[in-house]
PDB file of N, CA and C in Angstrom:
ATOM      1  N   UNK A   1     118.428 149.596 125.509  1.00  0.00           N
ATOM      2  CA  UNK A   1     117.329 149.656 124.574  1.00  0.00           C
ATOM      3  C   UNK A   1     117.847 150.058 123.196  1.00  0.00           C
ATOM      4  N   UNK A   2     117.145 149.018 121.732  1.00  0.00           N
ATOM      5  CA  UNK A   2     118.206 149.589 120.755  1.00  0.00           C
ATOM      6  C   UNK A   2     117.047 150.175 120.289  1.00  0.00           C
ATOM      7  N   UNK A   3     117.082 151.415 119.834  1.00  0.00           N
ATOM      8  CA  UNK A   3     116.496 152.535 118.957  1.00  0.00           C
ATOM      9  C   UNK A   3     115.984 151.776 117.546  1.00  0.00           C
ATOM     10  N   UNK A   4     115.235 151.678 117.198  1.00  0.00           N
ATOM     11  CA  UNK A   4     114.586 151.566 115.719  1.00  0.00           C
ATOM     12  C   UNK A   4     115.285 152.723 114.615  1.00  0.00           C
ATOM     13  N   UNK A   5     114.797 152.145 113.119  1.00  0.00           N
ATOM     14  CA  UNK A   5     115.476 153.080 112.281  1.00  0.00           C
ATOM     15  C   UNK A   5     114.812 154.012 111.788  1.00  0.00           C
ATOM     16  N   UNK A   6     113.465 153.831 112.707  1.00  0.00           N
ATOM     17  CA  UNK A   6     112.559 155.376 112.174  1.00  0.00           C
ATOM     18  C   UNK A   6     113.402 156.638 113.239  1.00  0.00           C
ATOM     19  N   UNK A   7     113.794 156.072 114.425  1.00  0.00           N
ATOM     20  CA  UNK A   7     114.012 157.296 115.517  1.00  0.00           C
ATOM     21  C   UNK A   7     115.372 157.486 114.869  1.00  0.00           C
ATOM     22  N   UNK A   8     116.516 157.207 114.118  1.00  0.00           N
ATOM     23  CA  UNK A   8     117.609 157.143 114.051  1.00  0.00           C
ATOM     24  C   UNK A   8     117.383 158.345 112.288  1.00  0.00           C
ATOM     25  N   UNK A   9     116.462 158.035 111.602  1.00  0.00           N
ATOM     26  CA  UNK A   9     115.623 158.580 110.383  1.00  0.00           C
ATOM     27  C   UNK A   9     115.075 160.136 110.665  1.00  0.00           C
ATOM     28  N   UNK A  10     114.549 159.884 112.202  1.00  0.00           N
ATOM     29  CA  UNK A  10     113.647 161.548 112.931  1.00  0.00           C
ATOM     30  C   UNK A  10     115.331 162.369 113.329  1.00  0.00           C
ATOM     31  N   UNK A  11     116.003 161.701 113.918  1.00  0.00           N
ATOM     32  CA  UNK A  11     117.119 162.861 114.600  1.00  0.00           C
ATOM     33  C   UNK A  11     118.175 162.687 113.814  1.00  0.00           C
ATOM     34  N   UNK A  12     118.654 162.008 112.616  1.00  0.00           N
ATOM     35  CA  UNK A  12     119.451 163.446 111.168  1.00  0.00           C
ATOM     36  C   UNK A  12     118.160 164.349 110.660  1.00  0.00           C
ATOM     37  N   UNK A  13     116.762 163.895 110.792  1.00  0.00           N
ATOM     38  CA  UNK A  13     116.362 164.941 109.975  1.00  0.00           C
ATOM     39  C   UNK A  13     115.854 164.361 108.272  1.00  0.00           C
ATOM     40  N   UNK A  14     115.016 164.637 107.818  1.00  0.00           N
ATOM     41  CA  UNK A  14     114.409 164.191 106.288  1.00  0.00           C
ATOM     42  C   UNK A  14     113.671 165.178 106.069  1.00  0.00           C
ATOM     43  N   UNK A  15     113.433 165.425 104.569  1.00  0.00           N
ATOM     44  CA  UNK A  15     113.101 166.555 103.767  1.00  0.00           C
ATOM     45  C   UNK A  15     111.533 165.979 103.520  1.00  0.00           C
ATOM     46  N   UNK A  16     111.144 167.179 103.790  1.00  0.00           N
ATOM     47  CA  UNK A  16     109.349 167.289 103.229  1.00  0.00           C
ATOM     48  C   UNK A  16     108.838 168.016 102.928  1.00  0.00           C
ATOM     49  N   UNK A  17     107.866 168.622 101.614  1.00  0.00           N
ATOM     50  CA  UNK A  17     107.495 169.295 100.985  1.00  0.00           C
ATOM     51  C   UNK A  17     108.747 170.743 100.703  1.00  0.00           C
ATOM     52  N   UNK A  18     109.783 170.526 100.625  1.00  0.00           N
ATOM     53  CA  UNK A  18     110.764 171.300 100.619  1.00  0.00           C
ATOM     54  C   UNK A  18     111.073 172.116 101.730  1.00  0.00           C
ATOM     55  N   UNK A  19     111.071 171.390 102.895  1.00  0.00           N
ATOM     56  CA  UNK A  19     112.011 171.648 104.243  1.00  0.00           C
ATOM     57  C   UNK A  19     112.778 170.990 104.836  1.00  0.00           C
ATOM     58  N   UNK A  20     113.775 170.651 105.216  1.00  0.00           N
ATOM     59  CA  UNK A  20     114.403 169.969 106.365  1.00  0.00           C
ATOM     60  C   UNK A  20     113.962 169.910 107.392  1.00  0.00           C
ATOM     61  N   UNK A  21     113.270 168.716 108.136  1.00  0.00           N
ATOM     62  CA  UNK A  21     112.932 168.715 109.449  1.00  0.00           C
ATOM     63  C   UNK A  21     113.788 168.169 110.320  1.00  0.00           C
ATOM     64  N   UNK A  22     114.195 168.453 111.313  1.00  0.00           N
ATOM     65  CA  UNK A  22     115.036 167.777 112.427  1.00  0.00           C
ATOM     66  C   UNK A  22     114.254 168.175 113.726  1.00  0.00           C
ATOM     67  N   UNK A  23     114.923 167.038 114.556  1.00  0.00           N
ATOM     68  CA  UNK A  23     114.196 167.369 116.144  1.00  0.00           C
ATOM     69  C   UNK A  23     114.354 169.122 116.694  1.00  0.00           C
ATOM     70  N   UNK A  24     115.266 169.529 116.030  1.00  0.00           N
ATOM     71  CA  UNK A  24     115.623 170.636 116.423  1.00  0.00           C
ATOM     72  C   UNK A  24     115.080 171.615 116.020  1.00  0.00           C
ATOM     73  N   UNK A  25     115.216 171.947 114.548  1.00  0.00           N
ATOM     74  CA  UNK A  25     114.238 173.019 114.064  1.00  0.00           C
ATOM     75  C   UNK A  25     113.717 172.623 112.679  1.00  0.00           C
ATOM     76  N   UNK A  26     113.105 173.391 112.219  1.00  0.00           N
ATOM     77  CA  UNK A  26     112.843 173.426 110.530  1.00  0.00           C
ATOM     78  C   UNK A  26     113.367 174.607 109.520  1.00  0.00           C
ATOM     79  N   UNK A  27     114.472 173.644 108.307  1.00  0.00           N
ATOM     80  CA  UNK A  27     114.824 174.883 107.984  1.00  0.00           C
ATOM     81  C   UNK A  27     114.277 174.772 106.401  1.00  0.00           C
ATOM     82  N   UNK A  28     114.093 175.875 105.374  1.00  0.00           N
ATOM     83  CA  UNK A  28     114.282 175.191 103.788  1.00  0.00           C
ATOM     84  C   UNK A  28     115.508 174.634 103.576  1.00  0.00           C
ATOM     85  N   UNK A  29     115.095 173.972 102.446  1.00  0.00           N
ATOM     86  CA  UNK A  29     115.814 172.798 102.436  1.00  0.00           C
ATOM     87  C   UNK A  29     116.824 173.670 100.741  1.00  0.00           C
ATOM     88  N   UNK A  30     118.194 172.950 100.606  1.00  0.00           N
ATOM     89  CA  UNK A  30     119.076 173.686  99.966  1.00  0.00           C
ATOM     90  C   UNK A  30     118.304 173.903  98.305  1.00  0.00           C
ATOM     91  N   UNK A  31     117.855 172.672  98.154  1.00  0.00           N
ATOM     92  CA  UNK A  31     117.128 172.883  96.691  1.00  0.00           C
ATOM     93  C   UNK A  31     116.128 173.854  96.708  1.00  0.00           C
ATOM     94  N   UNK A  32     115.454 174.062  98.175  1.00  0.00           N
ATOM     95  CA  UNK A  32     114.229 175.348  97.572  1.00  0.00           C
ATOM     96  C   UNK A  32     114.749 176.669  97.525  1.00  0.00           C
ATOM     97  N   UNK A  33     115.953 176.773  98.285  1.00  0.00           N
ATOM     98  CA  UNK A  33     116.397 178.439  98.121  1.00  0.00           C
ATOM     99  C   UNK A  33     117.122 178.554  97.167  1.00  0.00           C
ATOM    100  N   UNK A  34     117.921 177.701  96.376  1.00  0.00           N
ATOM    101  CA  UNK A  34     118.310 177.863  94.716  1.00  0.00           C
ATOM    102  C   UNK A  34     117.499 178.039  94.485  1.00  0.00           C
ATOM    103  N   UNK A  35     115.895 177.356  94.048  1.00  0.00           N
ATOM    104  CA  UNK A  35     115.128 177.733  93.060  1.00  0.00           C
ATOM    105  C   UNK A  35     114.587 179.016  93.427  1.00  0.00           C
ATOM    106  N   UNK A  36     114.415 179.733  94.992  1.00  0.00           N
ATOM    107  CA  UNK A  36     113.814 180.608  95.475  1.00  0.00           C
ATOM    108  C   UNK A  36     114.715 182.162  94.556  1.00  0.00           C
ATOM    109  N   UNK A  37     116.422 181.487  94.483  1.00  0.00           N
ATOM    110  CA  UNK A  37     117.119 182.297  93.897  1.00  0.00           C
ATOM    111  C   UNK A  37     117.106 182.651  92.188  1.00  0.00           C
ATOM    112  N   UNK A  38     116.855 181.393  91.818  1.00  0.00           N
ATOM    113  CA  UNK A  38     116.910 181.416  90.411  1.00  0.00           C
ATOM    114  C   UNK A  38     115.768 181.980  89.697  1.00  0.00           C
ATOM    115  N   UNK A  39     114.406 182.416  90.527  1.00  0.00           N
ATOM    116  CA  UNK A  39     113.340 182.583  90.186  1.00  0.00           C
ATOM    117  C   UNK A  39     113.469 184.037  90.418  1.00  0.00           C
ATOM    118  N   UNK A  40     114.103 184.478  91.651  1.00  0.00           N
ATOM    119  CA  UNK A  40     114.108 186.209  91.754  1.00  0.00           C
ATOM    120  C   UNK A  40     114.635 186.809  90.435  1.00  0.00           C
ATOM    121  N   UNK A  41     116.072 186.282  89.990  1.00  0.00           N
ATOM    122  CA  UNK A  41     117.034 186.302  89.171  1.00  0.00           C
ATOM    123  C   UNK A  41     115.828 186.288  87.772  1.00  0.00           C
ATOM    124  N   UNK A  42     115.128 185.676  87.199  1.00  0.00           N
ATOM    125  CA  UNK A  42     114.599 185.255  86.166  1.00  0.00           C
ATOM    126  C   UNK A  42     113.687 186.694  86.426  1.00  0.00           C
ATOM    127  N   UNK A  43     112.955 186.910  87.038  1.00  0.00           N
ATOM    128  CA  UNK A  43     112.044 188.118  87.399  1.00  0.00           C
ATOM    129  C   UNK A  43     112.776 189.397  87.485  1.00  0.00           C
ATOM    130  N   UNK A  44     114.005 189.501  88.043  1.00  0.00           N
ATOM    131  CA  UNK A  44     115.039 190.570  87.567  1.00  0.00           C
ATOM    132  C   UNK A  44     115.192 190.944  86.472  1.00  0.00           C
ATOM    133  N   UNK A  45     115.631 189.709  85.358  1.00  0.00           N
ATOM    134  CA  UNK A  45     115.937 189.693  84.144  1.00  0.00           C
ATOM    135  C   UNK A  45     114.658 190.228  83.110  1.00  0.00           C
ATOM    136  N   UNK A  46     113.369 189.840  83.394  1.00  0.00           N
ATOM    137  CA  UNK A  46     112.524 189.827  82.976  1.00  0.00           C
ATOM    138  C   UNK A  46     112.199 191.858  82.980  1.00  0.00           C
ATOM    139  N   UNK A  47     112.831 192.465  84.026  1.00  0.00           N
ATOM    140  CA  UNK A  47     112.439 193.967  83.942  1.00  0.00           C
ATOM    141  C   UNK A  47     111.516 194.024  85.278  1.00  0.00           C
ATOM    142  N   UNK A  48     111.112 192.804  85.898  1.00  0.00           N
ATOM    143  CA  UNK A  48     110.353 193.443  87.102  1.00  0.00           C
ATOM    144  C   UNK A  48     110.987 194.091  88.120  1.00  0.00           C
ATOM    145  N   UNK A  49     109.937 195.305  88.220  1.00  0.00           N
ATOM    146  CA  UNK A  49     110.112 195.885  89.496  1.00  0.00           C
ATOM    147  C   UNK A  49     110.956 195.429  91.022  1.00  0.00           C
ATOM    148  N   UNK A  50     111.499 196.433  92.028  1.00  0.00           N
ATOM    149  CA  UNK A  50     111.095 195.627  93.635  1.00  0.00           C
ATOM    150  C   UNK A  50     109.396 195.591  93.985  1.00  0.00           C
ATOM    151  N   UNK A  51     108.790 196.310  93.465  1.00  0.00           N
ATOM    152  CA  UNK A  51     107.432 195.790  93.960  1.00  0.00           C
ATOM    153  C   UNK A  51     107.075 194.622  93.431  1.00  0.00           C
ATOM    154  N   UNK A  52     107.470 193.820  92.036  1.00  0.00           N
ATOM    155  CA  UNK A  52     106.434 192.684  91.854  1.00  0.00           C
ATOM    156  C   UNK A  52     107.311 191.640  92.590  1.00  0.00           C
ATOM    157  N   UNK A  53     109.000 191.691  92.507  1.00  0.00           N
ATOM    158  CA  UNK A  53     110.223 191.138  93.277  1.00  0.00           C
ATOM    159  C   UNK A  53     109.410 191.072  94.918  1.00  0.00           C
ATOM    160  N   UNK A  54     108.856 192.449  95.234  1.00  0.00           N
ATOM    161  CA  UNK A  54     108.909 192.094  97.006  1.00  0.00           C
ATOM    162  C   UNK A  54     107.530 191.085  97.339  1.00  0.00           C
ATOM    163  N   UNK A  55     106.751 190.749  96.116  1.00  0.00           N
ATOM    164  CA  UNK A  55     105.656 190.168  96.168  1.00  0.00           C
ATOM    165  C   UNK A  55     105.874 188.618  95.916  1.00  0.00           C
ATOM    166  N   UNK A  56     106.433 188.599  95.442  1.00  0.00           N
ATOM    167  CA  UNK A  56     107.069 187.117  95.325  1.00  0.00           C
ATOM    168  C   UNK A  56     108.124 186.900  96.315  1.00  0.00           C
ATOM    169  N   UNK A  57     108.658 187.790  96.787  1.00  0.00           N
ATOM    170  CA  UNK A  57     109.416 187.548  98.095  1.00  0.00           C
ATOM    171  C   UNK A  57     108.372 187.455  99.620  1.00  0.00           C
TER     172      UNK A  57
END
């Protein structure tokens, strides 16, 4: 039986709304935890707190 290129598309896995989905698990995807990083970093810089930091975390 030959597999179609949607099932071959589902098990590497494709990005949606900024996750990686695979048959296996769901992880974020590399571009959202840079920005997840670059945004703490910007809010650091900015003088915020860990409280407004743990709120956005």
């Amino acid at each position: 039986m030959k597999s179609s290129w949607m099932d071959d598309w589902v098990e590497r896995g494709f990005y949606f709304l900024g996750y990686q989905l695979t048959l296996d698990n769901i992880t974020p995807a590399s571009s959202t935890i840079e920005k997840f990083k670059r945004r703490i970093a910007r809010l650091y810089e900015q003088g915020a707190g860990s409280i407004r930091i743990g709120r956005y975390v």
